[in-house]
Protein backbone atom coordinates (compact mmCIF):
# COMPACT_ATOMS: atom_id res chain seq x y z
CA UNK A 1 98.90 111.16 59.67
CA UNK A 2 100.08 107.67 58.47
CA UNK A 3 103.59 108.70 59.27
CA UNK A 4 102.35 110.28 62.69
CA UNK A 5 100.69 107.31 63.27
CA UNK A 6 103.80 104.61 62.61
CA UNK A 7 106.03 106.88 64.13
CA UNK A 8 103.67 106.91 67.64
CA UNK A 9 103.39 103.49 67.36
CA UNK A 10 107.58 102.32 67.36
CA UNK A 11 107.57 104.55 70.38
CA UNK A 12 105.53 102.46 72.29
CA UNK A 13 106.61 99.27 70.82
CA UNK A 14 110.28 100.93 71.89
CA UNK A 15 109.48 102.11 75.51
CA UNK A 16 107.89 98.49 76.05
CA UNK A 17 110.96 96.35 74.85
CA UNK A 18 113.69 98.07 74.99
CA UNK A 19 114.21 97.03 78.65
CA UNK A 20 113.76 93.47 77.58
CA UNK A 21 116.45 93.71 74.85
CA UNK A 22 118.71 95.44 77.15
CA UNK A 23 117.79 92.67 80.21
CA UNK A 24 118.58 89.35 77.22
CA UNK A 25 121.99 91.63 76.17
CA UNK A 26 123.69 92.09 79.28
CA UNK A 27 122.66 88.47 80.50
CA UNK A 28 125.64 87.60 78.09
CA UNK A 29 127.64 90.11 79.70
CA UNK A 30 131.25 88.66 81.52
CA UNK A 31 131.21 90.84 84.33
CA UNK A 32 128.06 92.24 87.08
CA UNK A 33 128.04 95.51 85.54
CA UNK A 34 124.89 96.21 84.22
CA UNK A 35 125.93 99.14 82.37
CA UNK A 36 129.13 98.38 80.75
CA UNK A 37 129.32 95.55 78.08
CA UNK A 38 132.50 93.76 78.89
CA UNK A 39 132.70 91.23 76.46
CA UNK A 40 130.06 87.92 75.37
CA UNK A 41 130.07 85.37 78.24
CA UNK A 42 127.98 82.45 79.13
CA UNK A 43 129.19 82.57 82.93
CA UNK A 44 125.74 83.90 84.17
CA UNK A 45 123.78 80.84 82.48
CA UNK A 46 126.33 78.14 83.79
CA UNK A 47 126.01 80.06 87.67
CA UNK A 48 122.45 79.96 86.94
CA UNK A 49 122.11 75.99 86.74
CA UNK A 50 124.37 75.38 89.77
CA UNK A 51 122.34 77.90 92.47
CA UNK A 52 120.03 76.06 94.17
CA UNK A 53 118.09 78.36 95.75
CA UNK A 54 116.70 79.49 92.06
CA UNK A 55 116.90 76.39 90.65
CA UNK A 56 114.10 75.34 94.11
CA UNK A 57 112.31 78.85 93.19
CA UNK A 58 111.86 77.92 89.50
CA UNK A 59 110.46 74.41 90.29
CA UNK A 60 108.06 76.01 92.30
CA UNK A 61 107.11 78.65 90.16
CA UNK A 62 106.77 76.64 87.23
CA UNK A 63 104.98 73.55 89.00
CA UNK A 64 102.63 75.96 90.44
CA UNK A 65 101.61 77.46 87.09
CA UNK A 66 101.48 74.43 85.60
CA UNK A 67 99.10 72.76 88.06
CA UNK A 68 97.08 76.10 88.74
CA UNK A 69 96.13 76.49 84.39
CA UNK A 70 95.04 73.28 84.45
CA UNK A 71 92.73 73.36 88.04
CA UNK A 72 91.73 77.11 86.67
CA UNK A 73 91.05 76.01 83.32
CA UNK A 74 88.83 73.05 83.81
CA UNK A 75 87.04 75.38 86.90
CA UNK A 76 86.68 78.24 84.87
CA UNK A 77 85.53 76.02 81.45
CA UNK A 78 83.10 74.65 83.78
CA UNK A 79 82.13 78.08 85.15
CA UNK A 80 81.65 79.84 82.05
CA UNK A 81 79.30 76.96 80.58
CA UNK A 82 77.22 77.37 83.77
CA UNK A 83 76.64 80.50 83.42
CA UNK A 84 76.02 80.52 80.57
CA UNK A 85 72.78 78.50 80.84
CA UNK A 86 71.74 81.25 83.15
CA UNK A 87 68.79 83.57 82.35
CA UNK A 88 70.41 87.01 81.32
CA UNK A 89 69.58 88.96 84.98
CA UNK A 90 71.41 85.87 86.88
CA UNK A 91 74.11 86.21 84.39
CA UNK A 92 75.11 89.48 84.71
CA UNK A 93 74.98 89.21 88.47
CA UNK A 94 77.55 86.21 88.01
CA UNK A 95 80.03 87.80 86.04
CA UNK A 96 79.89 91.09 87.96
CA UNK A 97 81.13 88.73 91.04
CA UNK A 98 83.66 87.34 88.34
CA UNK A 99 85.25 90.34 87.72
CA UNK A 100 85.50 91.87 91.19
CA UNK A 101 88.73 89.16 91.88
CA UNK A 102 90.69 91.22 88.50
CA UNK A 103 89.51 94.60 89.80
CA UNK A 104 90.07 94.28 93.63
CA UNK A 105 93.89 95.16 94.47
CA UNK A 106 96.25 92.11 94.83
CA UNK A 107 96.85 93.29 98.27
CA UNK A 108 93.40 93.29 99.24
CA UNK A 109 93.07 89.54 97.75
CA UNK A 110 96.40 88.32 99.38
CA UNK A 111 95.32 89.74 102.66
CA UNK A 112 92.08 88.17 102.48
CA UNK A 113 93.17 84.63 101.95
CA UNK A 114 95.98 85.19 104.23
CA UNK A 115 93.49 85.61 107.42
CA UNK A 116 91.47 83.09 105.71
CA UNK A 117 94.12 80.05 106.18
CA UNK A 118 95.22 81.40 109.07
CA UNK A 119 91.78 80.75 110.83
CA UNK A 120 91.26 77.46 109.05
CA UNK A 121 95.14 76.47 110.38
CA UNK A 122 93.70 77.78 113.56
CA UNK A 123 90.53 76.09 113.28
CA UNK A 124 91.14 72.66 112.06
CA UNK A 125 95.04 72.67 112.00
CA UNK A 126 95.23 72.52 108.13
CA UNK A 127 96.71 74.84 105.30
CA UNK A 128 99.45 75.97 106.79
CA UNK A 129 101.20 78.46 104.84
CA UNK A 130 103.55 76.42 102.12
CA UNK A 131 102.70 74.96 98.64
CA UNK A 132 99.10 74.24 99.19
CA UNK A 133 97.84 77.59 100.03
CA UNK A 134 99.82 78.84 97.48
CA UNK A 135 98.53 76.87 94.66
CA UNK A 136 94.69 77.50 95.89
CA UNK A 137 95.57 80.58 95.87
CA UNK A 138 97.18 80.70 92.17
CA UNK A 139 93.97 78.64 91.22
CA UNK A 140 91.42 81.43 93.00
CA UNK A 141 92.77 84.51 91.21
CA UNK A 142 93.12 82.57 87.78
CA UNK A 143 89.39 80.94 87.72
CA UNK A 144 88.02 84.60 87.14
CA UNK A 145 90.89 85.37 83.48
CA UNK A 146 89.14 81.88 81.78
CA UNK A 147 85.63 82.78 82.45
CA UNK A 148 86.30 86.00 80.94
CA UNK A 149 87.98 84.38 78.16
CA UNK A 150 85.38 81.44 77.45
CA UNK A 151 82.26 83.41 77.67
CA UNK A 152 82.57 85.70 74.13
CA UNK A 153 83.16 82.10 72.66
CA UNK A 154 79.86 80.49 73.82
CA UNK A 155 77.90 83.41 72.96
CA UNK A 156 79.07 82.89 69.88
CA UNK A 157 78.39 79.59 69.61
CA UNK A 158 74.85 77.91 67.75
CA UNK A 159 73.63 76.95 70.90
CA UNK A 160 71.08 74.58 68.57
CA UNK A 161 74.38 72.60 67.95
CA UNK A 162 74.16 71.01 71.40
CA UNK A 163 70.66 70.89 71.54
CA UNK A 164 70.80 69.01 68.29
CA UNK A 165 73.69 66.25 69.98
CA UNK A 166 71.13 65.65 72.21
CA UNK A 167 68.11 65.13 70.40
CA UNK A 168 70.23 62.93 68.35
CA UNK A 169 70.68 60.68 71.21
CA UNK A 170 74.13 61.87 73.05
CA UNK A 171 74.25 62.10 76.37
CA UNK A 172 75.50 65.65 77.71
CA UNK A 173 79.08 65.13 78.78
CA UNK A 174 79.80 63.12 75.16
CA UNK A 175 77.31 66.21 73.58
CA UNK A 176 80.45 68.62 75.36
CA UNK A 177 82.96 67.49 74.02
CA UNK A 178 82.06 66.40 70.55
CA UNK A 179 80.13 69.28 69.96
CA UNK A 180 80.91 72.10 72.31
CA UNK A 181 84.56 72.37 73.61
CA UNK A 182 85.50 72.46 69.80
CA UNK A 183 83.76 75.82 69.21
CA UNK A 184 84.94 77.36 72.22
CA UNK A 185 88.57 75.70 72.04
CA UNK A 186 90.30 78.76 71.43
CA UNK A 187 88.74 80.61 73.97
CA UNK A 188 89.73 77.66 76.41
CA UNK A 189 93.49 78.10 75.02
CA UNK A 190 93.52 81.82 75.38
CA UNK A 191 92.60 81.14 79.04
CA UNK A 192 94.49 78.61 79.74
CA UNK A 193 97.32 80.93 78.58
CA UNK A 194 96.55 84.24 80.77
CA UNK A 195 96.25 81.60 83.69
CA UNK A 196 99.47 80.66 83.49
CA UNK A 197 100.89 83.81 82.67
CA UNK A 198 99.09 85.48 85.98
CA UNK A 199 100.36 82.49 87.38
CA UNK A 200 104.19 83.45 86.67
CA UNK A 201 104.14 86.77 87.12
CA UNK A 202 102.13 87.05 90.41
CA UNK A 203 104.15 88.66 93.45
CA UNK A 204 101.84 89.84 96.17
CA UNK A 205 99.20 87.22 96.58
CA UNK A 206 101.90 85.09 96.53
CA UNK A 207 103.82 86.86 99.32
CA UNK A 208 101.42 86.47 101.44
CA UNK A 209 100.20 82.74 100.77
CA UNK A 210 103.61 80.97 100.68
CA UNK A 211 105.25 80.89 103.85
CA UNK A 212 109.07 80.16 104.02
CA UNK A 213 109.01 76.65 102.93
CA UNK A 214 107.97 77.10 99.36
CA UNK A 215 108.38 80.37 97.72
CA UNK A 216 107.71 81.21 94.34
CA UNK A 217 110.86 83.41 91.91
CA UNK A 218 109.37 86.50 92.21
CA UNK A 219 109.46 85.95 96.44
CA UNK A 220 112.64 84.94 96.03
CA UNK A 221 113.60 87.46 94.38
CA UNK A 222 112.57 90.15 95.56
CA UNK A 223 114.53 88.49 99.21
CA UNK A 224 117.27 88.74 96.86
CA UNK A 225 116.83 92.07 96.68
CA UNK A 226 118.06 92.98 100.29
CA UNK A 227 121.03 91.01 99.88
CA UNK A 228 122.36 91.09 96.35
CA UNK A 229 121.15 90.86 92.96
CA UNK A 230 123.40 89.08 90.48
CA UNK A 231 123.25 88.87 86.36
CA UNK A 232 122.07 84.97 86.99
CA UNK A 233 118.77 86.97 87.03
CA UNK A 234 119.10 88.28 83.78
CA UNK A 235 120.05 84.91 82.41
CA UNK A 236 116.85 83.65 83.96
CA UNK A 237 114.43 86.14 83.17
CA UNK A 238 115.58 85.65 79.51
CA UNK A 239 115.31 81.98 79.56
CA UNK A 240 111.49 82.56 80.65
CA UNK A 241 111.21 85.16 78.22
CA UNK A 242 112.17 82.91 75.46
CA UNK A 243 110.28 80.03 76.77
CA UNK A 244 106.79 82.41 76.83
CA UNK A 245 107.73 83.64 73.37
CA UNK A 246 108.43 80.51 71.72
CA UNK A 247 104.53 78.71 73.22
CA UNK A 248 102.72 82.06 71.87
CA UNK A 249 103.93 81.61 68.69
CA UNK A 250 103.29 77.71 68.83
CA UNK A 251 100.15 78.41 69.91
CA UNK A 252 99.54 81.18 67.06
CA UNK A 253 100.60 79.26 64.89
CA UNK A 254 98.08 76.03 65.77
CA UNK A 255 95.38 78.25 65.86
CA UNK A 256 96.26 79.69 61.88
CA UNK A 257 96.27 76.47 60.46
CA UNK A 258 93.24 75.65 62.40
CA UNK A 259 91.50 78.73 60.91
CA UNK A 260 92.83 77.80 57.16
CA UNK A 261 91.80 73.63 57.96
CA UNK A 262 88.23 75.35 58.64
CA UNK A 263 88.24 77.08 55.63
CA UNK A 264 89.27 74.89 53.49
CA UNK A 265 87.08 72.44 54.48
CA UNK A 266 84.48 75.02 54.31
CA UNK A 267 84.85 75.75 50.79
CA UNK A 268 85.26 72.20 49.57
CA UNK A 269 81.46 71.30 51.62
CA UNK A 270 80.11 74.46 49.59
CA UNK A 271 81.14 72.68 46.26
């Protein structure tokens, strides 16, 4: 069964990055094919850094992210603590409307704030359809992955720790982060993180939020599609592959030594 077992398991490890591997190989390839290996090049990288039009895409992309974790994260910290406070009936009611944004389809979602901006634009003669309403948007569907993320960690939280800050004469916003954001730090992180993941890889929300004056790379690409579709897109997914790679295991890492810190300091307060 063991054998069974590891054998099941490098299939699926195999049928989920084996297209990966393949995508980072033949970004090195010298010519477009995508199915014959022609020899190790760097062409693809150097066209890469001199089209603009990806170059604009990335900067939104990644600017967008960026921004949106941070918005999502403080919103959905914020959130999650509020809630929390909640009696248990009100709290389930709350995070039943949480979840409905991860469960509805994208379409549905990018529809939705689609006519919404739309009547606002009509309305007032704001949010017209560009960076703005797509980074509210980013922000909207991220909110809902750090609640989800920050909740197990308060619940497993003392909550007499806080209580005790206070009673010891801190005032609440000093009592939150002295005593509270620590504990539920790597919940925060792992938020943080699926934010701006979501962020990245989000197509049809954005699609319908961004308008033509500030697209996002998978608009872009998928525009690209109709026309052509050159290896500079290989090069580029494996440069964000790398980069998403290379901040899990920094991240991983961090929160290890964090762990062992604990411990240690754990066992030398027991002696």
């Amino acid at each position: 069964m063991k054998t069974l077992s590891k054998i099941y398991n490098g299939l699926i490890f195999l049928f989920l990055y084996a297209p990966i591997v393949v995508l980072i190989v033949f970004s090195f390839n010298d010519s477009r094919s995508r199915s014959v290996w022609h020899g190790f090049s760097l062409r693809w990288y150097e066209d890469l850094f001199r089209d603009k039009e990806i170059l604009n895409a990335l900067l939104v992309t990644l600017s967008v992210a960026v921004i949106a974790t941070v918005a999502a994260t403080i919103i959905g910290t914020a959130a999650a603590v509020g809630m929390h406070g909640m009696n248990a009936k009100l709290r389930r009611v709350m995070m039943a409307v949480n979840n409905i944004p991860m469960v509805n389809p994208e379409i549905v979602t990018g529809i939705s704030l689609l006519l919404m901006f739309a009547f606002i634009y009509r309305a007032t003669g704001w949010f017209q359809l560009g960076y703005g309403t797509l980074l509210i948007s980013h922000i909207t569907f991220c909110i809902p992955y750090v609640v989800l993320q920050v909740m197990p960690k308060l619940r497993q939280m003392n909550p007499h720790m806080y209580e005790a800050a206070l009673d010891l004469g801190c005032r609440p916003f000093p009592a939150f982060f002295k005593v509270m954001l620590p504990e539920i730090l790597p919940g925060v992180v792992t938020g943080a993180l699926m934010a701006f993941t979501m962020s990245l890889d989000d197509f049809v929300i954005s699609l319908f939020t961004s308008g033509s004056s500030a697209q996002n790379l998978s608009v872009t690409i998928y525009s690209m599609v109709k026309r052509r579709v050159t290896p500079e897109i290989n090069a580029l997914s494996t440069l964000m592959f790398g980069a998403v790679l290379i901040l899990l295991v920094l991240v991983n890492v961090s929160q290890i030594r964090g762990q062992s810190k604990a411990q240690r300091t754990g066992v030398i307060a027991g002696r």
